[in-house]
PDB file of N, CA and C in Angstrom:
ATOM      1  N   UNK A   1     106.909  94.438 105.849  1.00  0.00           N
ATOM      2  CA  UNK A   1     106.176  94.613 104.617  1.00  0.00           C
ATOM      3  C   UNK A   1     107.119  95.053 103.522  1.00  0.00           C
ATOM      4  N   UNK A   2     106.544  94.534 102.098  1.00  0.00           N
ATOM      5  CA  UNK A   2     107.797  95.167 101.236  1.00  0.00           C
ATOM      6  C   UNK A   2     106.717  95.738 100.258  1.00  0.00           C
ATOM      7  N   UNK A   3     107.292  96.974  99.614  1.00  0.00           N
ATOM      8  CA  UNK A   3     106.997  97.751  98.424  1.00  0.00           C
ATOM      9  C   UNK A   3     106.935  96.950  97.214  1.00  0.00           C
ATOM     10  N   UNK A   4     105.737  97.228  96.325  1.00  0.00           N
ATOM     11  CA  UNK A   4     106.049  96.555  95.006  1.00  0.00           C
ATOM     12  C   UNK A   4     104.975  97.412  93.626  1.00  0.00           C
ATOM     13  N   UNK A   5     106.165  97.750  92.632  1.00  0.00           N
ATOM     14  CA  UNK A   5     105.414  98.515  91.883  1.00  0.00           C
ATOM     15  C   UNK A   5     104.598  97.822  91.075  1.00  0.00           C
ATOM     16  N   UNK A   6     103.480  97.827  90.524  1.00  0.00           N
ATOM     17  CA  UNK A   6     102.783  96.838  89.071  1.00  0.00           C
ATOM     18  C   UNK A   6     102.219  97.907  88.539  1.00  0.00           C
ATOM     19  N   UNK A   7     102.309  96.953  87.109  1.00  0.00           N
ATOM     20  CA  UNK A   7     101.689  97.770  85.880  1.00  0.00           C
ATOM     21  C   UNK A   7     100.235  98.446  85.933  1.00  0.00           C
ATOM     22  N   UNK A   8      99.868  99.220  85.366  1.00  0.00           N
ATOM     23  CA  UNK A   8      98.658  99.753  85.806  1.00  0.00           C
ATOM     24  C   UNK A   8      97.482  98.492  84.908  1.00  0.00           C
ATOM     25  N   UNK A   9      98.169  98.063  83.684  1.00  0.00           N
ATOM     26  CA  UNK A   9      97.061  96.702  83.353  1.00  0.00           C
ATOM     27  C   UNK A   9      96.519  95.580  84.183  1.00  0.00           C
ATOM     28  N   UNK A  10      97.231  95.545  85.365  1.00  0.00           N
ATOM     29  CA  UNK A  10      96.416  94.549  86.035  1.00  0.00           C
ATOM     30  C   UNK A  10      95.924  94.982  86.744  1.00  0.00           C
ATOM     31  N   UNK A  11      95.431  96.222  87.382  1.00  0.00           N
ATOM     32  CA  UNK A  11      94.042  96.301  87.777  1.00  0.00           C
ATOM     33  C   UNK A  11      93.219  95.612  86.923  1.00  0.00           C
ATOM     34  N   UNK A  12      93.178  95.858  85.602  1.00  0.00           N
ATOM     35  CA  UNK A  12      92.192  95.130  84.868  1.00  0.00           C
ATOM     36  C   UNK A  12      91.459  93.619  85.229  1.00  0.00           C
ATOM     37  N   UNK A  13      92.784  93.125  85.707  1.00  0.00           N
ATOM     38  CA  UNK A  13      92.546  91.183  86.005  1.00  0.00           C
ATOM     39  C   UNK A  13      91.702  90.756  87.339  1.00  0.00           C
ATOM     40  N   UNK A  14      90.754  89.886  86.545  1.00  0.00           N
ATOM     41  CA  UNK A  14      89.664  89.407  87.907  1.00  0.00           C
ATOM     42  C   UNK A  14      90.639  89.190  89.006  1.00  0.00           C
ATOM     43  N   UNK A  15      92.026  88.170  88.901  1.00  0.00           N
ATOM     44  CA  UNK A  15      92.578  87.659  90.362  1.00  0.00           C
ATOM     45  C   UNK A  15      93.332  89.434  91.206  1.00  0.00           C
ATOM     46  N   UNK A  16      93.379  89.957  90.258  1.00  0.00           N
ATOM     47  CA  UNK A  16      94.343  91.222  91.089  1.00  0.00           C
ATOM     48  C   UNK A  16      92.850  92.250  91.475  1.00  0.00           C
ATOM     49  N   UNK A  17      91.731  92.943  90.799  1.00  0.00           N
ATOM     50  CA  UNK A  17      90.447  92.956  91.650  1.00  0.00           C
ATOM     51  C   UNK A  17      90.118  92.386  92.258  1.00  0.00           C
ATOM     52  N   UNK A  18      90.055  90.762  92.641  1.00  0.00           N
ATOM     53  CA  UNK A  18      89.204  90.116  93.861  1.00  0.00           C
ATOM     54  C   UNK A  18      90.471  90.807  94.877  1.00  0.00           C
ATOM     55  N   UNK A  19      91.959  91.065  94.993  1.00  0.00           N
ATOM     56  CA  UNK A  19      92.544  91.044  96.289  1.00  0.00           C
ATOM     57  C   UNK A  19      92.641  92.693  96.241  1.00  0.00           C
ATOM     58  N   UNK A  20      92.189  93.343  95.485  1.00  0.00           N
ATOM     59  CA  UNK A  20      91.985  95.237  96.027  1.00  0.00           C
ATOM     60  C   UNK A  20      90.210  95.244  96.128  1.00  0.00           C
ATOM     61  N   UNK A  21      89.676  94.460  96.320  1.00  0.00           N
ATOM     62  CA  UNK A  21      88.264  93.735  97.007  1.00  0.00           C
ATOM     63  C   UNK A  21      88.219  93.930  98.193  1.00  0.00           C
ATOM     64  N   UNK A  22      89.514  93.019  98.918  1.00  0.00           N
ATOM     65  CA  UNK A  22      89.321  92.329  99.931  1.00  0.00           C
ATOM     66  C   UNK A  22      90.587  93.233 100.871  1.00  0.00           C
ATOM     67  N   UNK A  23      91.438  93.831  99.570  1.00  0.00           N
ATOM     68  CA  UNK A  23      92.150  95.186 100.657  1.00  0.00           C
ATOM     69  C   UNK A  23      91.317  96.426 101.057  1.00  0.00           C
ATOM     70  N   UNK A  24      90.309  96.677 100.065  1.00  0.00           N
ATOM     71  CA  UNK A  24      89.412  97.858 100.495  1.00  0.00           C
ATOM     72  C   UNK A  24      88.436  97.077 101.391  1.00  0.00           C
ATOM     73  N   UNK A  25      88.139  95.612 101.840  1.00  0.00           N
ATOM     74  CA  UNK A  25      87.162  95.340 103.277  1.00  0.00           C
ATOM     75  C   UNK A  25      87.806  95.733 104.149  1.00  0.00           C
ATOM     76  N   UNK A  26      89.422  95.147 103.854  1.00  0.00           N
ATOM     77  CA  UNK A  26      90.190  94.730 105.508  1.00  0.00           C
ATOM     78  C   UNK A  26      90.718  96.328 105.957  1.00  0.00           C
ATOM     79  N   UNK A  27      91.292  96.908 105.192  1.00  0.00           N
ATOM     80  CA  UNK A  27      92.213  97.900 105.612  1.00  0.00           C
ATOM     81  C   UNK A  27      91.567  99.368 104.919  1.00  0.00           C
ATOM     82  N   UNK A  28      90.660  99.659 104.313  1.00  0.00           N
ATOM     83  CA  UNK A  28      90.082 100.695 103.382  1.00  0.00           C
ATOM     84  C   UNK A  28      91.139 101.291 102.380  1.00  0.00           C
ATOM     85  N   UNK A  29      90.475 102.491 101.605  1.00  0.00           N
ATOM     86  CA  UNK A  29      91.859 103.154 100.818  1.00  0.00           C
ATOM     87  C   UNK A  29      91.775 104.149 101.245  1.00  0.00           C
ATOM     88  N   UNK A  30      91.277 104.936 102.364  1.00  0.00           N
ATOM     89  CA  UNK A  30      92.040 106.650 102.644  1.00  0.00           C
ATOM     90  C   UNK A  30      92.735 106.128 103.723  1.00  0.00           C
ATOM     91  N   UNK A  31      94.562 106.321 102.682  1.00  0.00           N
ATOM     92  CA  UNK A  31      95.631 106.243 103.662  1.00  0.00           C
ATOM     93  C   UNK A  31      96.523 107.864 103.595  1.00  0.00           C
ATOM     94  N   UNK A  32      96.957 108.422 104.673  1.00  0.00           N
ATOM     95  CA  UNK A  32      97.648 109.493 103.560  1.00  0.00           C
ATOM     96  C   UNK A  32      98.677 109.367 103.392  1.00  0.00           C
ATOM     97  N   UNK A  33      99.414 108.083 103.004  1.00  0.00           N
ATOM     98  CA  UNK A  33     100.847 107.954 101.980  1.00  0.00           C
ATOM     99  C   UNK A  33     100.626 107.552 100.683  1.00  0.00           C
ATOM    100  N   UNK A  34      98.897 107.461 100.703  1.00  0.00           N
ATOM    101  CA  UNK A  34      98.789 106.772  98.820  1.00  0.00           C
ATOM    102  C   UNK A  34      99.179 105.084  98.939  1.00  0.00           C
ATOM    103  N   UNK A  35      99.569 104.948 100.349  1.00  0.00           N
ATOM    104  CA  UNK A  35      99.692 103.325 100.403  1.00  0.00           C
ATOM    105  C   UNK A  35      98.792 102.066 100.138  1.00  0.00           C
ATOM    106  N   UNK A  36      98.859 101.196  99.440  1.00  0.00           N
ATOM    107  CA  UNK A  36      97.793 100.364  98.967  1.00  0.00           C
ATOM    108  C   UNK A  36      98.213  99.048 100.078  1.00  0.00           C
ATOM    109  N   UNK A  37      97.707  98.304 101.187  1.00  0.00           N
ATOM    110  CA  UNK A  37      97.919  96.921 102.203  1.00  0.00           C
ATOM    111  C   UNK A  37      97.453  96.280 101.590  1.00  0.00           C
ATOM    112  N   UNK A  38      97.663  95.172 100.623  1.00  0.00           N
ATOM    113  CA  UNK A  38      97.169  94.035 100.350  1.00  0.00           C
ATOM    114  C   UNK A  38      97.188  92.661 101.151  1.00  0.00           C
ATOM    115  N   UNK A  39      95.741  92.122 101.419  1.00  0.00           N
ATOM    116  CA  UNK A  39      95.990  91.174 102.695  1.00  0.00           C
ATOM    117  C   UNK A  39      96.336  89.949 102.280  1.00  0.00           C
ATOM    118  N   UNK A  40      97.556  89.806 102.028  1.00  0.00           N
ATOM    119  CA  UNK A  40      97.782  88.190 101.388  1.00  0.00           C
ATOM    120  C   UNK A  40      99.429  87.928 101.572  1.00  0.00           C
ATOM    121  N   UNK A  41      99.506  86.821 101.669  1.00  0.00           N
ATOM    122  CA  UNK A  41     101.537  86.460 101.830  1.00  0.00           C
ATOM    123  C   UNK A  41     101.958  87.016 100.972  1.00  0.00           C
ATOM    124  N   UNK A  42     103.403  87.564 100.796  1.00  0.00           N
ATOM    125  CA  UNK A  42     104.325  87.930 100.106  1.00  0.00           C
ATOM    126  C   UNK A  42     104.556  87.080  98.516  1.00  0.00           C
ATOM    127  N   UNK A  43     104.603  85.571  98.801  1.00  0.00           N
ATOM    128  CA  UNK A  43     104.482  84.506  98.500  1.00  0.00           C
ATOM    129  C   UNK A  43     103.837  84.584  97.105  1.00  0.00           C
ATOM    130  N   UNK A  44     102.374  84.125  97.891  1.00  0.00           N
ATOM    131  CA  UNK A  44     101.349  84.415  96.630  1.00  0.00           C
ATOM    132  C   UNK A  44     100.846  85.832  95.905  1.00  0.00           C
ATOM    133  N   UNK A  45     101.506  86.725  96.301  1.00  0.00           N
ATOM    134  CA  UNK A  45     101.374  87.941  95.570  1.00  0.00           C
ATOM    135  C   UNK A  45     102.286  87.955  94.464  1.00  0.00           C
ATOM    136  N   UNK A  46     103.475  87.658  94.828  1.00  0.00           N
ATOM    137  CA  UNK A  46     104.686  87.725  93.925  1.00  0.00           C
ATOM    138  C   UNK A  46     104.181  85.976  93.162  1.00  0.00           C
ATOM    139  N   UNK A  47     103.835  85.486  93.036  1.00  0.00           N
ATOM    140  CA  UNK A  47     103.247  84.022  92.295  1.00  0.00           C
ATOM    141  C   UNK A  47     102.494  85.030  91.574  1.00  0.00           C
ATOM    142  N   UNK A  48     100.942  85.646  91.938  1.00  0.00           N
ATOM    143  CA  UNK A  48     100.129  86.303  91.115  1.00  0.00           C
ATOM    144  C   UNK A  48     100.857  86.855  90.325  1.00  0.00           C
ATOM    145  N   UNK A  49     102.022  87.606  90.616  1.00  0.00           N
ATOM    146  CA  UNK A  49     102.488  89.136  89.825  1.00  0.00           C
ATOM    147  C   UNK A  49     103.262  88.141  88.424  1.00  0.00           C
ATOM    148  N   UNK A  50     103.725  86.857  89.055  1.00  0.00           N
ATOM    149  CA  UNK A  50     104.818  86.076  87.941  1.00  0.00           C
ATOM    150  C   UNK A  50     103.516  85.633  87.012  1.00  0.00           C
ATOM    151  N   UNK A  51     102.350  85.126  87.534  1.00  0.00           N
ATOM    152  CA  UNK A  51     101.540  84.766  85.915  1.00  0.00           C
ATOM    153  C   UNK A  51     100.758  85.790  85.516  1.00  0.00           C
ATOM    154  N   UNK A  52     100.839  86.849  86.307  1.00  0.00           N
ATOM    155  CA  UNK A  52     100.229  88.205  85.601  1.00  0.00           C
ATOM    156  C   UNK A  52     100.888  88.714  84.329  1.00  0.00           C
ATOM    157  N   UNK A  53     102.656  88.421  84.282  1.00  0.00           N
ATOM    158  CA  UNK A  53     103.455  88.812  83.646  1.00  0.00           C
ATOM    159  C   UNK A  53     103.560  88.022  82.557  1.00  0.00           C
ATOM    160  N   UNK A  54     103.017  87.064  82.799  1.00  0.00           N
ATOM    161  CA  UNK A  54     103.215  86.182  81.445  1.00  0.00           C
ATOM    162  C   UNK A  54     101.858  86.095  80.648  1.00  0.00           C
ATOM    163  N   UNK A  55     100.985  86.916  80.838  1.00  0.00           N
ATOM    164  CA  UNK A  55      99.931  87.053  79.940  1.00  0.00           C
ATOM    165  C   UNK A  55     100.296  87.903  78.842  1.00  0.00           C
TER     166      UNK A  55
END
């Protein structure tokens, strides 16, 4: 797994809420490192994060 920091504005964005949606079904959020598991490839996260950035 790799670490990745993002801006706090994209919580705002429908595509980055539908996948902390579907991380709070799969994996919940009381972790106690403050760790967020997002269930999706490396791939298309870092794709999301590149047209997140260009808004």
């Amino acid at each position: 797994m790799k670490r990745f920091v993002i801006h706090v504005s994209y919580l705002n964005q429908p595509s980055f809420q539908e996948l902390l949606s579907q991380a709070e079904e799969e994996f919940g959020f009381d972790h106690p490192m403050g760790v967020l598991t997002i269930p999706c490839r490396e791939d298309a996260f870092v794709d999301l994060l590149s047209r997140l950035n260009s808004l």
